[in-house]
C-alpha atoms as a PDB file:
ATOM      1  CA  UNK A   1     -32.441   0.197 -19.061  1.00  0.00           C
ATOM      2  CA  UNK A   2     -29.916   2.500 -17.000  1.00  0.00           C
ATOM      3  CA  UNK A   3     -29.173   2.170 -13.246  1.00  0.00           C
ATOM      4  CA  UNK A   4     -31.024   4.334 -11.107  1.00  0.00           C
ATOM      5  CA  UNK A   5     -27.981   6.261  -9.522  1.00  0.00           C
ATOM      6  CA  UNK A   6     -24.719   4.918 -11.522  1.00  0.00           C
ATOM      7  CA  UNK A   7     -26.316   5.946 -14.959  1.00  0.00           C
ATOM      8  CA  UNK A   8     -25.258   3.284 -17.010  1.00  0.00           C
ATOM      9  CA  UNK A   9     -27.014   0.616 -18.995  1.00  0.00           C
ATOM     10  CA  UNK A  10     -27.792  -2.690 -17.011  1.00  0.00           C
ATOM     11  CA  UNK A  11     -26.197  -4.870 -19.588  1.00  0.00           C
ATOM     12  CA  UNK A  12     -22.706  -2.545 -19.973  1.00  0.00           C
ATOM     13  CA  UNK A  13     -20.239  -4.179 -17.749  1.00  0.00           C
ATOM     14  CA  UNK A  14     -21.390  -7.924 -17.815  1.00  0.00           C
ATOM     15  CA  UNK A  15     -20.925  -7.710 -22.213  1.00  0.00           C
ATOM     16  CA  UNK A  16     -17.824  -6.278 -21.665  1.00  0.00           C
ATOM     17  CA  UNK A  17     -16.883  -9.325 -19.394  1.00  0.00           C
ATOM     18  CA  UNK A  18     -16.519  -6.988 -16.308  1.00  0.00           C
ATOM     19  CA  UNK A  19     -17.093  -8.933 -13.266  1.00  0.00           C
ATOM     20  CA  UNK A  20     -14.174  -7.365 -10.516  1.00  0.00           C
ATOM     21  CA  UNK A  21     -14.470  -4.280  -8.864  1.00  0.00           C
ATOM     22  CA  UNK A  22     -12.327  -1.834  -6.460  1.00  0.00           C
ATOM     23  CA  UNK A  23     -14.496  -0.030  -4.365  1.00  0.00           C
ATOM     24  CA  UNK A  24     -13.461   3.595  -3.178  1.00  0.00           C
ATOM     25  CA  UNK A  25     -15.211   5.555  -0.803  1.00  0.00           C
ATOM     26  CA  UNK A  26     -13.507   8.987  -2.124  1.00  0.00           C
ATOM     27  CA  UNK A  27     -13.932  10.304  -5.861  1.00  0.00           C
ATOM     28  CA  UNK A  28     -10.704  11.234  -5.933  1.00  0.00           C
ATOM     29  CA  UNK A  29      -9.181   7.990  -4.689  1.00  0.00           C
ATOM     30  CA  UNK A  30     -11.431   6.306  -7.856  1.00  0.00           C
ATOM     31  CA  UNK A  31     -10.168   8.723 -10.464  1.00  0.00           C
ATOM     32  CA  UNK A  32      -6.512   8.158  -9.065  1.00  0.00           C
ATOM     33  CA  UNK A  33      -6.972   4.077  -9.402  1.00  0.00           C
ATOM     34  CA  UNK A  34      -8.559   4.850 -12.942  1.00  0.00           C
ATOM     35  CA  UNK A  35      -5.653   7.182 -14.276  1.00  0.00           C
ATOM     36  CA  UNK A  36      -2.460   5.796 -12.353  1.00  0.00           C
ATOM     37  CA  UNK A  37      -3.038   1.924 -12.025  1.00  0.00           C
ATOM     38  CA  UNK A  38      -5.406   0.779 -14.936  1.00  0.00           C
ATOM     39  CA  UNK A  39      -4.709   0.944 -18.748  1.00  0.00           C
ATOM     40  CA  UNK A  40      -7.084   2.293 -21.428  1.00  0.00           C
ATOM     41  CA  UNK A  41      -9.650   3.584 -18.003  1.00  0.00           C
ATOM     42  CA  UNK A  42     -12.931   5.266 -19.359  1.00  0.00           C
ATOM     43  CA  UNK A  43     -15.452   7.044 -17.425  1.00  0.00           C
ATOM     44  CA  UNK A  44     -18.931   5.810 -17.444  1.00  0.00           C
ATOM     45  CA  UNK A  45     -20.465   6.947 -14.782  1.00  0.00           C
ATOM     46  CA  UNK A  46     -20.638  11.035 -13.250  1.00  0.00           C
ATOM     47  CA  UNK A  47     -23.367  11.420 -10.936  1.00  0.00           C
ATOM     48  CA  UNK A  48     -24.066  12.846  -7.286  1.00  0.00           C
ATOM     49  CA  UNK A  49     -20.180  12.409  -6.641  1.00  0.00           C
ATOM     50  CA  UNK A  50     -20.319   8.821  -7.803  1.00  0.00           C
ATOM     51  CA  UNK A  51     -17.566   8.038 -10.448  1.00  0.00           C
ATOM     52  CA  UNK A  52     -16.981   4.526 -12.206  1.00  0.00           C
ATOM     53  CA  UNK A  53     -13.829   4.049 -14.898  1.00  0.00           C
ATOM     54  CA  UNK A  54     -13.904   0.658 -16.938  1.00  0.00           C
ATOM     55  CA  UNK A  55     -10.308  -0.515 -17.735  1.00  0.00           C
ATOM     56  CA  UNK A  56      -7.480  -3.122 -17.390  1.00  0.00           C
ATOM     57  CA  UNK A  57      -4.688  -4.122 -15.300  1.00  0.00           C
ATOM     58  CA  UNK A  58      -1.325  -4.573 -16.977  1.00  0.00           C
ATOM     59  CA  UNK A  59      -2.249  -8.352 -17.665  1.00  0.00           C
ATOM     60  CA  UNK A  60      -5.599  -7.212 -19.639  1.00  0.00           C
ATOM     61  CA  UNK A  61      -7.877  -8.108 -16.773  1.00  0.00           C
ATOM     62  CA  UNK A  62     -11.326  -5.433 -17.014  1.00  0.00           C
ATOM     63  CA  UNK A  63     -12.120  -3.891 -13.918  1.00  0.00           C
ATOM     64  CA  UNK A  64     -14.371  -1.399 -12.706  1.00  0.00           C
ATOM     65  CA  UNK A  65     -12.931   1.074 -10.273  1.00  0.00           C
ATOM     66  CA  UNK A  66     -16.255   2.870  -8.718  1.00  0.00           C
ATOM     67  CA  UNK A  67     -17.042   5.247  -5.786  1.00  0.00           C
ATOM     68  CA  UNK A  68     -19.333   4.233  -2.820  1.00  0.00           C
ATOM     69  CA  UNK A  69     -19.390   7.763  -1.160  1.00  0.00           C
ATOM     70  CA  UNK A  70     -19.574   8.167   2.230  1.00  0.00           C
ATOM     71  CA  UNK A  71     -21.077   6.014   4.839  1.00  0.00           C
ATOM     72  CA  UNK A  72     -23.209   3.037   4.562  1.00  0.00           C
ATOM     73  CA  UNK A  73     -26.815   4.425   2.926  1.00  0.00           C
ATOM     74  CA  UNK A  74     -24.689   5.203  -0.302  1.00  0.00           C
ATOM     75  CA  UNK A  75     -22.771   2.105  -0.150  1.00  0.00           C
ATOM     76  CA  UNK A  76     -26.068   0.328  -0.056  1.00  0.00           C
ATOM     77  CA  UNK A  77     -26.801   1.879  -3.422  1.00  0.00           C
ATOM     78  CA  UNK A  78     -23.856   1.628  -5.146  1.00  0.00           C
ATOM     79  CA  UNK A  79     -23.577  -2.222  -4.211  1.00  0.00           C
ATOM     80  CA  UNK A  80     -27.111  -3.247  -5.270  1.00  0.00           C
ATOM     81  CA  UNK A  81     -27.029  -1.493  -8.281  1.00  0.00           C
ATOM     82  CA  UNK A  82     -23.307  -3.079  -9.227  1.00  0.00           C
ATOM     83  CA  UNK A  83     -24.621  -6.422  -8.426  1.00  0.00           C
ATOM     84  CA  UNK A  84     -27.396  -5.926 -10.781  1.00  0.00           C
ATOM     85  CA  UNK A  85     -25.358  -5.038 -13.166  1.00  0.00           C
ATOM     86  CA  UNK A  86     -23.087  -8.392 -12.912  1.00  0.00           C
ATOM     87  CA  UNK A  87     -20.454  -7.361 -10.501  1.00  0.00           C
ATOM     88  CA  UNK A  88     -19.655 -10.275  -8.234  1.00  0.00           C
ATOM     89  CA  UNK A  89     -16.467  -9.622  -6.559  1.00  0.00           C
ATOM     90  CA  UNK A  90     -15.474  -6.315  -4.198  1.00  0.00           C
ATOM     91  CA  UNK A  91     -12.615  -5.375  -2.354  1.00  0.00           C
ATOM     92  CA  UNK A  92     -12.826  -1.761  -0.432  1.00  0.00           C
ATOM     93  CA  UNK A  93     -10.273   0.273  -1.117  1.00  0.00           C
ATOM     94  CA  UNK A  94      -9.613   2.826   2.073  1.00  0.00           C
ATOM     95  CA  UNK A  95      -8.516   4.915   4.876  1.00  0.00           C
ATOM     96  CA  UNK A  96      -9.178   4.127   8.104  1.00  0.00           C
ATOM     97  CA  UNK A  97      -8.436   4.822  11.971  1.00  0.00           C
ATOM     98  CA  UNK A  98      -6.903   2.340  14.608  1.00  0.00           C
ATOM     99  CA  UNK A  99      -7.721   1.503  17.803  1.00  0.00           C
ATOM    100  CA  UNK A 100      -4.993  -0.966  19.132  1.00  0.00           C
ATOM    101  CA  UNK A 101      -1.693   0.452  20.251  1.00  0.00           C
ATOM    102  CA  UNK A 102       0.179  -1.438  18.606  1.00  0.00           C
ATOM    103  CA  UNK A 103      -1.292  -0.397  15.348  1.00  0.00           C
ATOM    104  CA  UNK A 104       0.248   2.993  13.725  1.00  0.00           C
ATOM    105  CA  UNK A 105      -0.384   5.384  10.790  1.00  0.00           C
ATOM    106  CA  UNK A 106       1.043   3.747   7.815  1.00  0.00           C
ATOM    107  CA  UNK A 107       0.066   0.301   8.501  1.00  0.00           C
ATOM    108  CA  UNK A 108      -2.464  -1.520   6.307  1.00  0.00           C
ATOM    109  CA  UNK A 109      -5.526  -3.848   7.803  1.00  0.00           C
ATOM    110  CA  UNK A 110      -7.534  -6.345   5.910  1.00  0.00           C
ATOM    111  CA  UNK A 111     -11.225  -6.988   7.754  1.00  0.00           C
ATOM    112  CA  UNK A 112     -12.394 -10.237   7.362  1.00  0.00           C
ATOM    113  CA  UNK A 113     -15.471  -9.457   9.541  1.00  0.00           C
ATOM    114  CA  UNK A 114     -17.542  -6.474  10.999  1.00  0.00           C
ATOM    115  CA  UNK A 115     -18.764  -5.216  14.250  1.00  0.00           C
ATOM    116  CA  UNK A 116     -21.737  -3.611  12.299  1.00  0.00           C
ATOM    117  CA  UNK A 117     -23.590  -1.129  13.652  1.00  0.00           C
ATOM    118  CA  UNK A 118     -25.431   0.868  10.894  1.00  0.00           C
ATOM    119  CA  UNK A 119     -28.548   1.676  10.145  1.00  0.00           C
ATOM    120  CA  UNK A 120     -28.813   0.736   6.285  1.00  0.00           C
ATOM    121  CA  UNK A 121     -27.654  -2.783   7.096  1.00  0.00           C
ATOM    122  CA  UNK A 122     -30.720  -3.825   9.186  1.00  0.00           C
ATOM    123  CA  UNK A 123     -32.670  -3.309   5.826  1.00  0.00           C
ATOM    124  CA  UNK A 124     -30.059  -5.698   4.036  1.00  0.00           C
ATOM    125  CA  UNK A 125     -30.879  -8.192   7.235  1.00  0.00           C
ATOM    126  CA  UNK A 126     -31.233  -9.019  10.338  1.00  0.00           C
ATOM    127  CA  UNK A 127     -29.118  -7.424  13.277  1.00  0.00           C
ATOM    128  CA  UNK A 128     -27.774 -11.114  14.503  1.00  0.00           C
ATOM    129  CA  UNK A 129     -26.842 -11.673  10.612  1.00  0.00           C
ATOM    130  CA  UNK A 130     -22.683 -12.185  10.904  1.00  0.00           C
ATOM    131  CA  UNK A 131     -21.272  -9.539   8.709  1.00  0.00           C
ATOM    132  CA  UNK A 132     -18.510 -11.250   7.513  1.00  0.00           C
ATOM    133  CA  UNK A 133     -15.586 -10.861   4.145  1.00  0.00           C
ATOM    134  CA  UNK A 134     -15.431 -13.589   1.736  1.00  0.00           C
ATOM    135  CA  UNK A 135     -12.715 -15.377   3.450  1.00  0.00           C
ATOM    136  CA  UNK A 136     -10.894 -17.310   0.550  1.00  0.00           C
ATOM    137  CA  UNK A 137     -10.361 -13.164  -0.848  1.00  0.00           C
ATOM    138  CA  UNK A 138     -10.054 -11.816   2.396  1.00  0.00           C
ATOM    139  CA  UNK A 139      -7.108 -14.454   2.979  1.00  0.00           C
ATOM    140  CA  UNK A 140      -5.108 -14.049  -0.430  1.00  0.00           C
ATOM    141  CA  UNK A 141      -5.560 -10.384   0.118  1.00  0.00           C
ATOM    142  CA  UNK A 142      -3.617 -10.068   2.946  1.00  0.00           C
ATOM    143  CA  UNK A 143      -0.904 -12.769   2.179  1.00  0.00           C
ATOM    144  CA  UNK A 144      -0.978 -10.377  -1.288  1.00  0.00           C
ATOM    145  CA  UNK A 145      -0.082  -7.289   1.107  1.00  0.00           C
ATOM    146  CA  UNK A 146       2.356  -9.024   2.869  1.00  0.00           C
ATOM    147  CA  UNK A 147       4.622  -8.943  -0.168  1.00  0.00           C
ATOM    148  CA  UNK A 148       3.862  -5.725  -1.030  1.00  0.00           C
ATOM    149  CA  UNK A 149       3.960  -3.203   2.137  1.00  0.00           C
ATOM    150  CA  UNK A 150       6.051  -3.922   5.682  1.00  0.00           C
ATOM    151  CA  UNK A 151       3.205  -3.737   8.378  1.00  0.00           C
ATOM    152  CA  UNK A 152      -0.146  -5.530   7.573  1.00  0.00           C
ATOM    153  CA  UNK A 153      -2.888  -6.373  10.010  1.00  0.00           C
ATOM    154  CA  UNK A 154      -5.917  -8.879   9.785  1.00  0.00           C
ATOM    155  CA  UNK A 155      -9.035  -8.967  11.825  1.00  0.00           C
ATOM    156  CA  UNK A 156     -12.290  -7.256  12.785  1.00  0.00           C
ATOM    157  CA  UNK A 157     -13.238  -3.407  12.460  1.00  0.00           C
ATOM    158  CA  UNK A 158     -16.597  -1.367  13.912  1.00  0.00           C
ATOM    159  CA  UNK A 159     -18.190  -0.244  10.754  1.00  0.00           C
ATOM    160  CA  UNK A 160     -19.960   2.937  12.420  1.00  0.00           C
ATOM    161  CA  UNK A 161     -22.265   5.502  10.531  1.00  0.00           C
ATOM    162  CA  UNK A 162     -21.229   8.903  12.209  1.00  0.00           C
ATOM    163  CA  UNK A 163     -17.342   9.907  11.777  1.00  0.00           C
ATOM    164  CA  UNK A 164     -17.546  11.654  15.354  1.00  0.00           C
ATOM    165  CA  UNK A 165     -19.862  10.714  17.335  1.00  0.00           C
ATOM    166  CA  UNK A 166     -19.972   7.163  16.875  1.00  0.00           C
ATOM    167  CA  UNK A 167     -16.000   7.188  16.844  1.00  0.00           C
ATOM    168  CA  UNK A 168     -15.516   8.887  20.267  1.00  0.00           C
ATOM    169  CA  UNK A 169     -14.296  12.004  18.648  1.00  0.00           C
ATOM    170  CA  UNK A 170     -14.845  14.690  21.446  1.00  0.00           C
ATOM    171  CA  UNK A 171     -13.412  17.285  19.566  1.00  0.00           C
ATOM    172  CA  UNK A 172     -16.447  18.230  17.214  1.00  0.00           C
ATOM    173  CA  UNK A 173     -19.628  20.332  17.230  1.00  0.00           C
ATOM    174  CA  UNK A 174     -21.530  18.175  20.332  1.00  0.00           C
ATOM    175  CA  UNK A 175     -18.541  17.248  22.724  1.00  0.00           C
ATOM    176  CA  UNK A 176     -21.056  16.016  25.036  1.00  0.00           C
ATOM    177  CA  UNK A 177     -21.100  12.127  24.260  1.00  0.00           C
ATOM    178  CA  UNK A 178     -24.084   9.776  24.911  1.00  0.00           C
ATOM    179  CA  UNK A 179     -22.852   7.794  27.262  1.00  0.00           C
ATOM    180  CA  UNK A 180     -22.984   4.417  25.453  1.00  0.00           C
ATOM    181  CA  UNK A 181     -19.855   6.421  23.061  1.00  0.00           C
ATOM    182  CA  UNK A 182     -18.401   7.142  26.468  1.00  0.00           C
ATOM    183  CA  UNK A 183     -15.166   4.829  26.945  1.00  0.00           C
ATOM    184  CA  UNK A 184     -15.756   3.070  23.352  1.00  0.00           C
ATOM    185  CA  UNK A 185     -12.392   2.917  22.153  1.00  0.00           C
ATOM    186  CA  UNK A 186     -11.573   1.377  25.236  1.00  0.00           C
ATOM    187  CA  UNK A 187     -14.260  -1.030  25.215  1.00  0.00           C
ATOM    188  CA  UNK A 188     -13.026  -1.763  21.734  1.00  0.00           C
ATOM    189  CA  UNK A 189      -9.503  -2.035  22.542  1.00  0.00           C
ATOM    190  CA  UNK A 190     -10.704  -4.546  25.311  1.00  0.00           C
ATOM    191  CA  UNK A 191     -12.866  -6.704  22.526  1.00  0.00           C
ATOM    192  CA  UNK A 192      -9.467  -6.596  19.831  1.00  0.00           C
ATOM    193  CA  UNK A 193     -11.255  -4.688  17.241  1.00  0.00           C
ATOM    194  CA  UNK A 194      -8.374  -3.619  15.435  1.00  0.00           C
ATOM    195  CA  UNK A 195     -10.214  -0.057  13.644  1.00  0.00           C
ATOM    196  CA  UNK A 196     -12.755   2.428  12.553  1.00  0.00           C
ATOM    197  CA  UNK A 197     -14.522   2.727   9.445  1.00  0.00           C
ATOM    198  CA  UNK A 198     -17.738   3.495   7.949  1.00  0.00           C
ATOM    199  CA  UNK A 199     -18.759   1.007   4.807  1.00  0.00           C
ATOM    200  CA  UNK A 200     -17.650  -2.564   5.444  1.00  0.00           C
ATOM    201  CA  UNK A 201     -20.141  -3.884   7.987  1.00  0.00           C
ATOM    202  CA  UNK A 202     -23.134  -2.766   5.338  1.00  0.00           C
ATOM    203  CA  UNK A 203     -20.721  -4.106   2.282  1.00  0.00           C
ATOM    204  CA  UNK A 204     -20.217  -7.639   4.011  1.00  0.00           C
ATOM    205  CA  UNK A 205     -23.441  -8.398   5.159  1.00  0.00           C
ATOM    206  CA  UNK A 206     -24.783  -7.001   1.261  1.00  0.00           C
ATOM    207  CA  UNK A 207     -22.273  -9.271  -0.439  1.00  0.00           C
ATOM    208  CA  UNK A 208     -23.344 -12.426   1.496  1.00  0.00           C
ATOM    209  CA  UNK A 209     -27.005 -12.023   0.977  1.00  0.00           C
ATOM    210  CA  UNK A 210     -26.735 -10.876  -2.685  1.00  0.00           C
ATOM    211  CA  UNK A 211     -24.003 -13.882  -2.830  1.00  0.00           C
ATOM    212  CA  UNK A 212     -20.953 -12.000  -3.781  1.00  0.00           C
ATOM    213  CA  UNK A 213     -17.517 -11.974  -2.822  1.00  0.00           C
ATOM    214  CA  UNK A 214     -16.239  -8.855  -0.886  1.00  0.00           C
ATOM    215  CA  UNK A 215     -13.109  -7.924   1.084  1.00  0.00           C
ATOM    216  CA  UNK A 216     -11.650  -4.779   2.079  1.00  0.00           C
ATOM    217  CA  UNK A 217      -8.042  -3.157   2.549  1.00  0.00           C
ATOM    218  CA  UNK A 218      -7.199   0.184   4.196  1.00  0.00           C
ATOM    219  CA  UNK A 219      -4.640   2.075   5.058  1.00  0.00           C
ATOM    220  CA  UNK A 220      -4.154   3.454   8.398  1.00  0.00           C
ATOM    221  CA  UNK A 221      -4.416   7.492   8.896  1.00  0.00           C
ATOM    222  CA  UNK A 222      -5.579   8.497  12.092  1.00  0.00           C
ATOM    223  CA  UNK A 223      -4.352   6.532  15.477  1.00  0.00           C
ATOM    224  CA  UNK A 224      -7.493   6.916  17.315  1.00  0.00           C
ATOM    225  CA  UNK A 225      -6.706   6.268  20.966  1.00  0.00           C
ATOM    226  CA  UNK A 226      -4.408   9.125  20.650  1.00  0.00           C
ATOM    227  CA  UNK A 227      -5.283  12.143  21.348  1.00  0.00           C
ATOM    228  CA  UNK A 228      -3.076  13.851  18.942  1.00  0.00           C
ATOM    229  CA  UNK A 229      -4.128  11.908  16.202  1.00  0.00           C
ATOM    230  CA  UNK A 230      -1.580  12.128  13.466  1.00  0.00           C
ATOM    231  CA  UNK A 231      -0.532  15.599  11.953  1.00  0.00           C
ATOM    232  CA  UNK A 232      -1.647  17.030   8.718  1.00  0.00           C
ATOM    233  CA  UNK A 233       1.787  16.648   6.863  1.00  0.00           C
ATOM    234  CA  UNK A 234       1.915  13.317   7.938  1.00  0.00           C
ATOM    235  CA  UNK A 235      -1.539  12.208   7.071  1.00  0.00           C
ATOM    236  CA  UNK A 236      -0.424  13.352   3.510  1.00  0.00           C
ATOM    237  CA  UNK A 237       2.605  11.521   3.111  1.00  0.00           C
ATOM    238  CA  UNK A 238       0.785   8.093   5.175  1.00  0.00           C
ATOM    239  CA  UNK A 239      -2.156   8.619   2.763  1.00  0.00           C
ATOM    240  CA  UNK A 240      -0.281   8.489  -0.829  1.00  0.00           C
ATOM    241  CA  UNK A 241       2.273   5.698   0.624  1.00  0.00           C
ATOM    242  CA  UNK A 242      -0.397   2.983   2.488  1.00  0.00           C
ATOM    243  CA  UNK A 243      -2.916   3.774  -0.238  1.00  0.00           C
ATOM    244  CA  UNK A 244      -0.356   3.125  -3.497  1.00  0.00           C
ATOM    245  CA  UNK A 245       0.067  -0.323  -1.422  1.00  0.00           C
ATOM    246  CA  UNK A 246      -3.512  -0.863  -1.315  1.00  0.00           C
ATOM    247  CA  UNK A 247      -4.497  -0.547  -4.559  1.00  0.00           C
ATOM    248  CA  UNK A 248      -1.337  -2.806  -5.792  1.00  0.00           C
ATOM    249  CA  UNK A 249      -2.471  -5.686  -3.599  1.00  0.00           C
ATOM    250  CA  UNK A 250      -5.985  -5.382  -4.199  1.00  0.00           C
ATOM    251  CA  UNK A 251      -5.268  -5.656  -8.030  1.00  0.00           C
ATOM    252  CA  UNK A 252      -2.761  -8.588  -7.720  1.00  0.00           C
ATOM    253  CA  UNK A 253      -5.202 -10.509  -5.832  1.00  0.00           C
ATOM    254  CA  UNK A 254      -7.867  -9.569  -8.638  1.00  0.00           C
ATOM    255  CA  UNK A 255      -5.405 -10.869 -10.983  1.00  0.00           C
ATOM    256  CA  UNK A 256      -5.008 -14.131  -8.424  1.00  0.00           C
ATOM    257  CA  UNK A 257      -8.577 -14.728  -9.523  1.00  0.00           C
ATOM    258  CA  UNK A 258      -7.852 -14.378 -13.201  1.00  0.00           C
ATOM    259  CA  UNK A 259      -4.732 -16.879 -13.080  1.00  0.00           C
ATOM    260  CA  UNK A 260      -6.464 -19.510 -11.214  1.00  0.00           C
ATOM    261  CA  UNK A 261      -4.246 -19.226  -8.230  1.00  0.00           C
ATOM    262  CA  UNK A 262      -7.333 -18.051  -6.147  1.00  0.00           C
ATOM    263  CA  UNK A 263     -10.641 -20.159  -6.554  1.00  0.00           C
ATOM    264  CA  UNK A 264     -13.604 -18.493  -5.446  1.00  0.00           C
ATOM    265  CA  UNK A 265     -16.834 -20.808  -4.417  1.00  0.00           C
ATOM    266  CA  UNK A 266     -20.133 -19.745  -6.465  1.00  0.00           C
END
């Protein structure tokens, strides 16, 4: 029997011992992890946008690198159906957009929780329902980082469905703001909610009902109380750099779980 939306057979991953799984929200950021960081990667899944490669790390560990698309409805599918199909640990692989000052483009930050507010989640469960990272992963993953790239940070994100709107972005189509999105990134500054993003609050509170184990790591593109941003030549070179770190510490703290240094609970 396939998968509704990944289009593979419900048994393929768990009899090929494939239990780990880096979760991109961008295609191209999958297809990168598959061809650059894996050995042997196969596709196995082309559908709707969403691409999955099976493959190893340089220590012969199988993972599955797959796409979640944008926003928290697709996550929703992607997870369930990867659960079903025996996946049972998932770290986000991302970009994402501060809100502290002291937090610049080209930093990494590892979310151990969620201020959720998306729709798709209150179907996974209640609103009050802590959405929260696995925190033995969530804490190897950033000492992991540490080693790897100069700047990391640890704490709690808003995982928002709407890229403008619901990030304070007055610069798009509807300028004129509900009011409740009037003075957010200050409120949010206020409450030490370190960034933006738009699939972890959804992917935490999944992973706890389903019982999995999910993190997330992103690098840092946009500084979002400034106005300015960050410019387009710099987004490219922060993108490649904080995302090549990413990937490398997500990976070694996969491989943490394969050595034994990192027990997860059941």
């Amino acid at each position: 029997m396939k998968l509704n939306h990944l289009n593979f057979e419900m048994d393929f991953l768990s009899t090929r011992n494939v239990k780990l799984c880096l979760l991109s929200g961008d295609p191209s950021r999958t297809k990168l992890i598959a061809e650059k960081y894996l050995n042997d990667a196969k596709l196995v899944c082309d559908n709707r946008g969403l691409l999955c490669y099976v493959g190893q790390t340089s220590l012969g560990l199988p993972i599955l690198a797959a796409t979640s698309g944008m926003g928290a409805p697709s996550t929703s599918i992607v997870v369930s159906e990867l659960a079903q199909a025996g996946i049972n640990v998932l770290i986000r692989v991302g970009t994402t957009g501060s809100i502290q000052k002291q937090i610049e483009p080209g930093s990494l930050i590892i979310n151990y929780a969620s201020l959720c507010k998306q729709g798709a989640a209150l179907d996974i469960a209640p609103n009050e329902f802590p959405s929260v990272a696995c925190p033995l992963l969530s804490t190897d993953l950033y000492y992991t980082a540490n080693a790897i790239h100069p700047t990391v940070y640890f704490g709690i994100n808003a995982s928002v469905d709407t890229f403008y709107e619901g990030q304070e972005r007055y610069a798009n189509a509807n300028p004129h703001l509900l009011r409740k999105q009037q003075g957010l990134i200050q409120e949010y500054q206020n409450l030490n909610i370190l960034n933006f993003e738009m699939e972890t609050g959804t992917l935490f509170k999944m992973a706890s009902v389903y019982k999995l184990h999910a993190t997330s790591i992103c690098g840092v593109v946009a500084a979002r109380y400034s106005e300015d941003e960050v410019g387009e030549k710099i987004i490219h070179e922060v993108v490649e750099l904080t995302i090549d770190s990413c990937i490398k510490s997500a990976l070694k703290t996969l491989e943490n779980i394969q050595c034994g240094k990192l027990k997860l609970n059941n």
